[in-house]
Protein backbone atom coordinates (compact mmCIF):
# COMPACT_ATOMS: atom_id res chain seq x y z
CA UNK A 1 54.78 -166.29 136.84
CA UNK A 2 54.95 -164.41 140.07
CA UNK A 3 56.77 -160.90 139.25
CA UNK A 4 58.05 -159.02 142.02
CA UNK A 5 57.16 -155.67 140.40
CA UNK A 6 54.46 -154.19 137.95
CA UNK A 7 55.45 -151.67 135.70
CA UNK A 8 52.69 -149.51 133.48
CA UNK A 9 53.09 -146.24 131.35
CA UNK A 10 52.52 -144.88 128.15
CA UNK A 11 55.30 -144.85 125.29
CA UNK A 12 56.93 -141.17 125.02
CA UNK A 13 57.94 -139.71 121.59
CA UNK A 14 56.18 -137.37 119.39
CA UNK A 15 53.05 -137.58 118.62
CA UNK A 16 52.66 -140.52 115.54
CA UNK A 17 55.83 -140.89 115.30
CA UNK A 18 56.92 -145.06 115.24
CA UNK A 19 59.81 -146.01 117.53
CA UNK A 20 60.91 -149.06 118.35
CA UNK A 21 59.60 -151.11 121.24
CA UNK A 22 62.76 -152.19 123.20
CA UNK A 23 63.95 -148.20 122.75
CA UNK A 24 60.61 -146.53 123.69
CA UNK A 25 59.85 -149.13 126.94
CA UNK A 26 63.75 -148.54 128.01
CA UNK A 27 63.55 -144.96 128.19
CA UNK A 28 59.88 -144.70 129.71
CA UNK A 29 60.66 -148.04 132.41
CA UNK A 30 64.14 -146.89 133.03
CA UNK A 31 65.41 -149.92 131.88
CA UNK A 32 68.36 -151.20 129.84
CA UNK A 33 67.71 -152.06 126.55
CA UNK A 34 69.19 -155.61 126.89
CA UNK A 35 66.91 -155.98 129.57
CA UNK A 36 63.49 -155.03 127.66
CA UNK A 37 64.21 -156.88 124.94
CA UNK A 38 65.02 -160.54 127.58
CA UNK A 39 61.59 -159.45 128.99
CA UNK A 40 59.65 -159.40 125.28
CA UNK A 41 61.27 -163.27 124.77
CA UNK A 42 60.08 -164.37 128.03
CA UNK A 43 56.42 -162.96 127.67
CA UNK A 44 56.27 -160.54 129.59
CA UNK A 45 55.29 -157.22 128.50
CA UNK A 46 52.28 -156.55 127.10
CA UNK A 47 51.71 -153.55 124.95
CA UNK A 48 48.13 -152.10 124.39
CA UNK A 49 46.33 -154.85 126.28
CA UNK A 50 48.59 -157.42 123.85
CA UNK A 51 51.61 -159.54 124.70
CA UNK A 52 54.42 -157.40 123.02
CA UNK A 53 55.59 -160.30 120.11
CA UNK A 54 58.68 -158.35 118.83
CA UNK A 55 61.42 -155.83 120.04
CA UNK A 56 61.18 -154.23 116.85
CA UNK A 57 57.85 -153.35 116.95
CA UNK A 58 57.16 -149.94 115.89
CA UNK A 59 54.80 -148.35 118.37
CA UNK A 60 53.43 -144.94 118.80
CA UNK A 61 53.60 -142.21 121.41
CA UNK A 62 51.06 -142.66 124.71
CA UNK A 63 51.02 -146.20 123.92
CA UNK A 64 50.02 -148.25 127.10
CA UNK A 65 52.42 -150.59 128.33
CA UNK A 66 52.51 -153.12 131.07
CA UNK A 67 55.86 -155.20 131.97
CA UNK A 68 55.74 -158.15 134.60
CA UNK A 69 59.20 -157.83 136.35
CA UNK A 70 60.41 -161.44 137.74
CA UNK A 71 62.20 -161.47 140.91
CA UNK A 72 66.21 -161.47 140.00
CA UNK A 73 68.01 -165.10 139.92
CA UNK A 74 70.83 -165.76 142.18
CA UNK A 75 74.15 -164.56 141.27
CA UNK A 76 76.12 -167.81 139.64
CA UNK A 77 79.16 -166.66 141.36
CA UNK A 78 80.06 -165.60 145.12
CA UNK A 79 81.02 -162.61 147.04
CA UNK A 80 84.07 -162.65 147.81
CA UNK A 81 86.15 -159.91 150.42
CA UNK A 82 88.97 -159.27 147.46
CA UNK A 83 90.64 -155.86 148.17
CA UNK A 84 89.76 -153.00 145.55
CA UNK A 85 91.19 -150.09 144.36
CA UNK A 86 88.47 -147.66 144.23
CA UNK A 87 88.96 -144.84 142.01
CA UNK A 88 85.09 -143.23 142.25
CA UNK A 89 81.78 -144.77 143.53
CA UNK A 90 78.46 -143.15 144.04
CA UNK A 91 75.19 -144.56 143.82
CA UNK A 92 74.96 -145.00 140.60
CA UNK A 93 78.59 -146.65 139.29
CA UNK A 94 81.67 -147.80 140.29
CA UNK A 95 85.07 -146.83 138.64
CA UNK A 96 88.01 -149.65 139.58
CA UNK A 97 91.61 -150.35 138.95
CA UNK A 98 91.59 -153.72 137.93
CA UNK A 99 95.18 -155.46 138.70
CA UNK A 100 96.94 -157.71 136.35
CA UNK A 101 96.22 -160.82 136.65
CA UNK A 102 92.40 -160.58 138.01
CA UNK A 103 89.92 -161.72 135.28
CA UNK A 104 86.83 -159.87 135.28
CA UNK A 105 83.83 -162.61 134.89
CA UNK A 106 84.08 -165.86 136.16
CA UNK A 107 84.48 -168.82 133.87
CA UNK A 108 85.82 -172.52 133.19
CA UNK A 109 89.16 -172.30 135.18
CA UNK A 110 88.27 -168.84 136.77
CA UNK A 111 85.21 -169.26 139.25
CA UNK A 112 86.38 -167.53 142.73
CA UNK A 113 88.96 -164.61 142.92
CA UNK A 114 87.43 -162.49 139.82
CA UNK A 115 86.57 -158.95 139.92
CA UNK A 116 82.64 -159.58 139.77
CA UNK A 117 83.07 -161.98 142.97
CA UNK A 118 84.97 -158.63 144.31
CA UNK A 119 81.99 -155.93 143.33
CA UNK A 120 79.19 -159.11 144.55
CA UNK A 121 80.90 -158.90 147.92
CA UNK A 122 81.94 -154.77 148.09
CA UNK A 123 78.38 -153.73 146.41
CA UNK A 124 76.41 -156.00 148.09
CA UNK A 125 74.03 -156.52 145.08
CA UNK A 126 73.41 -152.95 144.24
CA UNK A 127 74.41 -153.35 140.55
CA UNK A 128 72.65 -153.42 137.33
CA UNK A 129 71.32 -156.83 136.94
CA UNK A 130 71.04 -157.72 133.26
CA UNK A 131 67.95 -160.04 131.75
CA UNK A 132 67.01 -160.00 134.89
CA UNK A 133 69.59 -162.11 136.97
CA UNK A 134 71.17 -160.08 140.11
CA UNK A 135 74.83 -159.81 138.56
CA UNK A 136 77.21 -156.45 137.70
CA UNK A 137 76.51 -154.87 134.91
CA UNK A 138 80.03 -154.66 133.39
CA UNK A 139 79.55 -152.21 130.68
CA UNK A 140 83.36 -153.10 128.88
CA UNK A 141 86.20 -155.29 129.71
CA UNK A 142 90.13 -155.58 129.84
CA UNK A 143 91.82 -158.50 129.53
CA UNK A 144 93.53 -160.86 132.64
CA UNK A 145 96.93 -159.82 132.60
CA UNK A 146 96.30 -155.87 131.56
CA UNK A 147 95.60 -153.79 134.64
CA UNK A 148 93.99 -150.30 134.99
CA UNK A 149 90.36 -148.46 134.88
CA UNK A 150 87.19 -150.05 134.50
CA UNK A 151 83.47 -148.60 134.84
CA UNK A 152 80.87 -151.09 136.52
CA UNK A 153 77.16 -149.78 136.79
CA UNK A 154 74.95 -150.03 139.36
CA UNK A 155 71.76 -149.26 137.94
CA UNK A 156 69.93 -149.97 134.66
CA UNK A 157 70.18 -146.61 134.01
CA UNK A 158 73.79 -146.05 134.51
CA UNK A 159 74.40 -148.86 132.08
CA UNK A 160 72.01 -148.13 129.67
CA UNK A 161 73.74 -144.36 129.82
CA UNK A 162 77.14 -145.65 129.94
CA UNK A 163 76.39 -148.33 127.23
CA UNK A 164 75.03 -146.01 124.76
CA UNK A 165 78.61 -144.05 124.91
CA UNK A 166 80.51 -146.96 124.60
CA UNK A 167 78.33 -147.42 121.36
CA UNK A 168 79.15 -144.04 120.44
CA UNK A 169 82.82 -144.44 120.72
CA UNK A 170 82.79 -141.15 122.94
CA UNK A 171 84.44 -142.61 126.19
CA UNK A 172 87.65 -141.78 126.42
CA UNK A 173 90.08 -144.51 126.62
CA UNK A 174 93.78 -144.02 126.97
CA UNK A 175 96.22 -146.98 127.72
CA UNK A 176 99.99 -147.10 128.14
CA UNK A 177 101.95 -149.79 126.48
CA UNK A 178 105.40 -151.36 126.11
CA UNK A 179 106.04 -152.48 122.45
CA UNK A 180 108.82 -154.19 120.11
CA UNK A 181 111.09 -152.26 118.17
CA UNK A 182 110.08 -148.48 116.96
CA UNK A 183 106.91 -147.57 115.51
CA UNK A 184 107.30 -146.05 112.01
CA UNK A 185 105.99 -143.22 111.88
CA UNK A 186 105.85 -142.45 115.64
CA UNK A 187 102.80 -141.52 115.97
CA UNK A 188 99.62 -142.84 113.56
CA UNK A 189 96.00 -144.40 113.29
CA UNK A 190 95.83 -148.09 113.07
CA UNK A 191 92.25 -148.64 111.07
CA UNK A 192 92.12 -152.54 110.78
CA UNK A 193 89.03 -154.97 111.50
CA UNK A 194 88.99 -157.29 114.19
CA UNK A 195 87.38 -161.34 114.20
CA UNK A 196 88.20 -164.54 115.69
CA UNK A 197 91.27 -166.52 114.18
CA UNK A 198 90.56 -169.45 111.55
CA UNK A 199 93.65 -171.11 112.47
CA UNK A 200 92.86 -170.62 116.87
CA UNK A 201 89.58 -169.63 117.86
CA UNK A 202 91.05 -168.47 121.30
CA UNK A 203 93.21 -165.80 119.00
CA UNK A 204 91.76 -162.54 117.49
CA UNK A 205 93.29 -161.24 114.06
CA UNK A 206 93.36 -158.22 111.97
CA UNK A 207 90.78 -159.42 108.57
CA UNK A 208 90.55 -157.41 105.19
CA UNK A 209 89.08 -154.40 105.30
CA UNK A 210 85.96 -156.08 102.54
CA UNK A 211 85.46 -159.03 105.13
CA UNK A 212 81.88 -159.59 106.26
CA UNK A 213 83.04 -161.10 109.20
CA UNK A 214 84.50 -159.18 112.79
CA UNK A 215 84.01 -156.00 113.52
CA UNK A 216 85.61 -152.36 112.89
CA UNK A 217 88.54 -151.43 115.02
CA UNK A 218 90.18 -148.23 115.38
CA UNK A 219 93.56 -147.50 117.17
CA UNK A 220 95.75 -143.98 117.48
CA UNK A 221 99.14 -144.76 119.23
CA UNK A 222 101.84 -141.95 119.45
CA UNK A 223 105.31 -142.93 120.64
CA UNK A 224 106.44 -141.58 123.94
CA UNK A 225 109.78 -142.56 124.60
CA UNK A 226 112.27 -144.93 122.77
CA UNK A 227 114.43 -147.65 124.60
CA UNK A 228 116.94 -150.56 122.86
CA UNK A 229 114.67 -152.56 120.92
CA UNK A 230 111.23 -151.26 122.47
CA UNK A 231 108.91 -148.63 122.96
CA UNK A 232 106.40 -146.45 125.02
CA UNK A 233 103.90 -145.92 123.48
CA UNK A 234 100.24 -144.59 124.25
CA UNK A 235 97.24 -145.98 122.38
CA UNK A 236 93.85 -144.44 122.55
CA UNK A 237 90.86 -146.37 121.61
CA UNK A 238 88.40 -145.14 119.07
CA UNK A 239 86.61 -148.58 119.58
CA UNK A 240 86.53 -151.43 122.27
CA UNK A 241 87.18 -154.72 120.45
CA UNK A 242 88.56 -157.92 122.23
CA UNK A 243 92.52 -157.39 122.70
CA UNK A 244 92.64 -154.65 120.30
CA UNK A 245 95.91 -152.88 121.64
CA UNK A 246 97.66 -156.71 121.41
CA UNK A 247 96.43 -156.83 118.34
CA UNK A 248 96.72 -153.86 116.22
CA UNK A 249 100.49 -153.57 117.25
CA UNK A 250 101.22 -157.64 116.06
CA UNK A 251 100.02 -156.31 113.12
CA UNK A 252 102.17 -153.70 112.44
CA UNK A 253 105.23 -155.58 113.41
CA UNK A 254 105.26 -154.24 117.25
CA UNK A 255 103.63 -156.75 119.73
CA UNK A 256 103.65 -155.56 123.10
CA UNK A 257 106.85 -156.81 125.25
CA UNK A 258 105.95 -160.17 127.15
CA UNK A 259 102.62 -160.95 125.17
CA UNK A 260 102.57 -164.72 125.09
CA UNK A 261 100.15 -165.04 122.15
CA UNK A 262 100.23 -162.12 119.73
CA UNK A 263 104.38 -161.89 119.64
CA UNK A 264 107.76 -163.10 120.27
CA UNK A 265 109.75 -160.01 123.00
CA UNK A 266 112.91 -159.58 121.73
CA UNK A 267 115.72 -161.46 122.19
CA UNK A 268 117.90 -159.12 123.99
CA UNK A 269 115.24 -158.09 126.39
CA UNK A 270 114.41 -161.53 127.34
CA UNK A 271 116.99 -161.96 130.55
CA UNK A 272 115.71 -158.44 131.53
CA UNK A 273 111.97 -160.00 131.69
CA UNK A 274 113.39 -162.90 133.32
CA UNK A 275 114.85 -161.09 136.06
CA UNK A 276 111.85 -158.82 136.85
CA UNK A 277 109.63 -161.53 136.76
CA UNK A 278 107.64 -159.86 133.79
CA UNK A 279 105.20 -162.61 132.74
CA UNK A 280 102.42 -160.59 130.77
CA UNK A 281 101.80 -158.46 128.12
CA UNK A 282 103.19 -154.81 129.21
CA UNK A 283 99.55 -152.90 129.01
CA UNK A 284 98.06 -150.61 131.64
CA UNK A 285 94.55 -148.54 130.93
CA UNK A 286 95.91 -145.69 132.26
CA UNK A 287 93.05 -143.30 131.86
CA UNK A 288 89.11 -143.24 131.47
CA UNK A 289 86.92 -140.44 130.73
CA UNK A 290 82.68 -140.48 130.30
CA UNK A 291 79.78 -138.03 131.21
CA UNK A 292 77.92 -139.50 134.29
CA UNK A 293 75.32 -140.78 133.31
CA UNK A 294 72.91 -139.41 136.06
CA UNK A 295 74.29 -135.90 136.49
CA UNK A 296 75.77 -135.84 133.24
CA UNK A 297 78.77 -134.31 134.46
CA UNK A 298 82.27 -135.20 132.81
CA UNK A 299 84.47 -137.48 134.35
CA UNK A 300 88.15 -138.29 133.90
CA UNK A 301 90.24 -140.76 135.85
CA UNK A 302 93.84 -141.36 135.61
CA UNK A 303 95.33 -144.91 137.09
CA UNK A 304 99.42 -144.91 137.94
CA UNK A 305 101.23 -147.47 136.05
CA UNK A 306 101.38 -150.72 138.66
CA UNK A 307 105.18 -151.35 139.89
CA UNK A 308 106.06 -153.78 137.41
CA UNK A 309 105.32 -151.83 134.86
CA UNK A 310 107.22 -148.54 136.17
CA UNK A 311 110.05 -151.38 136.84
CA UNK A 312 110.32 -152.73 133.45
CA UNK A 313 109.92 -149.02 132.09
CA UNK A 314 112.60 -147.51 134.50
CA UNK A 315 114.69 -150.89 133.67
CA UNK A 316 114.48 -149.93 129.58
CA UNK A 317 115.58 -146.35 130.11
CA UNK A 318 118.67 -147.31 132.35
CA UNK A 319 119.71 -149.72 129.40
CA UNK A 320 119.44 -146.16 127.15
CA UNK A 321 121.90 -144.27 129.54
């Protein structure tokens, strides 16, 4: 191995106390957690003279530590001059509003044109590489065709920060959605687990509340403003689970207008779709909130719904007059 950096300390903590190894190096190195604990597998930290054999490996305060950084790998995908909309950047993270229809990582079917080919190309590798290989550290995710904020980090230490409040559920997450029918009551908590779909693997679905399997989920929507046979409606996230919003409303009979998999729109709002050229599931994340994690100051962004959103919205309440 030919590491590019050396890094040696002691373990903080009180004084014979046990902590964990992946938590004690990450918060003496500076490092994300993920990112200790890649290190350990790959044999390369070595804690009192001894190659650390376990990330849960309780260790003691003013420990000596010793971790053989490699040199990053290559980013799999390419910059790429994409235009962003920039909400907040500083040296530490970036806060974007992601359009509909940009996916976020590349993948089978998505290589070029993603938003990480976009931050490759606008960061020019300052961002938090992860296990080691040189790519953004995207601390959370929102899906193709739903537009609106997302936090990237630039550091280790931003995502580690940012990580450990996305963990927390303390970020605030607010999103603005378009949904069938009325919402009954009009405003309410929506406490249902999450997993992958027996019968489509590509699907998510709401499982018992006893199931071993998926994980919790926890949505509050309140209804904003009622049209002919759909709804505003705001949803804030308690949790971050994979299409939660699309989700949680299927399962209380109100899938978001123009979702192709979770529900069927309406009927009588289908020519209206049609006509605005409304292919995707009306969802916007219309506002983000988090402490900074290097000045620890609060932040709170607020993203304008896109125009075809305020079309189909403005188009609902003229069919109310």
């Amino acid at each position: 191995m030919s590491p590019s950096e050396i890094i040696t300390g002691t373990t903080g903590g009180s004084a014979g106390s046990g902590v964990r190894l992946d938590k004690a190096l990450a918060e003496a190195a500076g490092m994300s957690r993920a990112r200790v604990q890649a290190l350990i597998d790959e044999g390369r930290v070595e804690i009192a003279g001894k190659p650390a054999s376990s990330a849960s490996l309780k260790v003691a305060a003013g420990t000596p530590f010793r971790i053989a950084v490699p040199p990053a790998a290559e980013a799999a995908a390419a910059p790429e001059d994409i235009p962003l909309t920039i909400a907040f950047e500083d040296e530490h993270l970036i806060v974007v509003d992601k359009p509909a229809g940009m996916v976020v990582h590349p993948a089978a079917g998505n290589r070029a044109g993603t938003l990480v080919n976009a931050l490759l190309h606008h960061c020019r590798g300052q961002l938090s590489g992860i296990g080691g290989v040189a790519r953004p550290g995207i601390v959370h995710r929102i899906d193709k065709d739903t537009s609106g904020l997302l936090v990237i980090a630039k550091t280790d230490a931003a995502h580690e920060g940012l990580a450990r409040q996305f963990a927390a559920h303390s970020v605030h997450r607010r999103y603005l959605a378009v949904c069938a029918g009325h919402p009954s009551p009009s405003e309410g908590t929506i406490d249902a687990r999450i997993g992958r779909s027996d019968a489509d693997r590509k699907k998510m679905t709401v499982l018992p509340k006893n199931s071993s399997r998926g994980k919790t989920a926890v949505t509050h929507y309140k209804v904003l403003e009622r049209f002919d046979h759909a709804a505003l409606i705001e949803c804030r996230l308690e949790t971050g689970r994979t299409h939660q919003v699309r989700v949680h409303c299927a399962s209380i009979g109100h899938a978001l207008v123009g979702d192709p998999v979770y529900g069927r729109t309406p009927k009588p709002l289908r020519p209206m779709l049609e006509r605005l050229g409304f292919a995707r599931q009306a969802l916007h994340a219309a506002e983000l909130g988090f402490v900074h994690p290097a000045s620890d100051e609060y932040l709170r962004f607020r993203a304008d719904l896109p125009q075809d959103m305020a079309e189909l919205i403005d188009q609902l309440g003229r069919s109310n007059r």
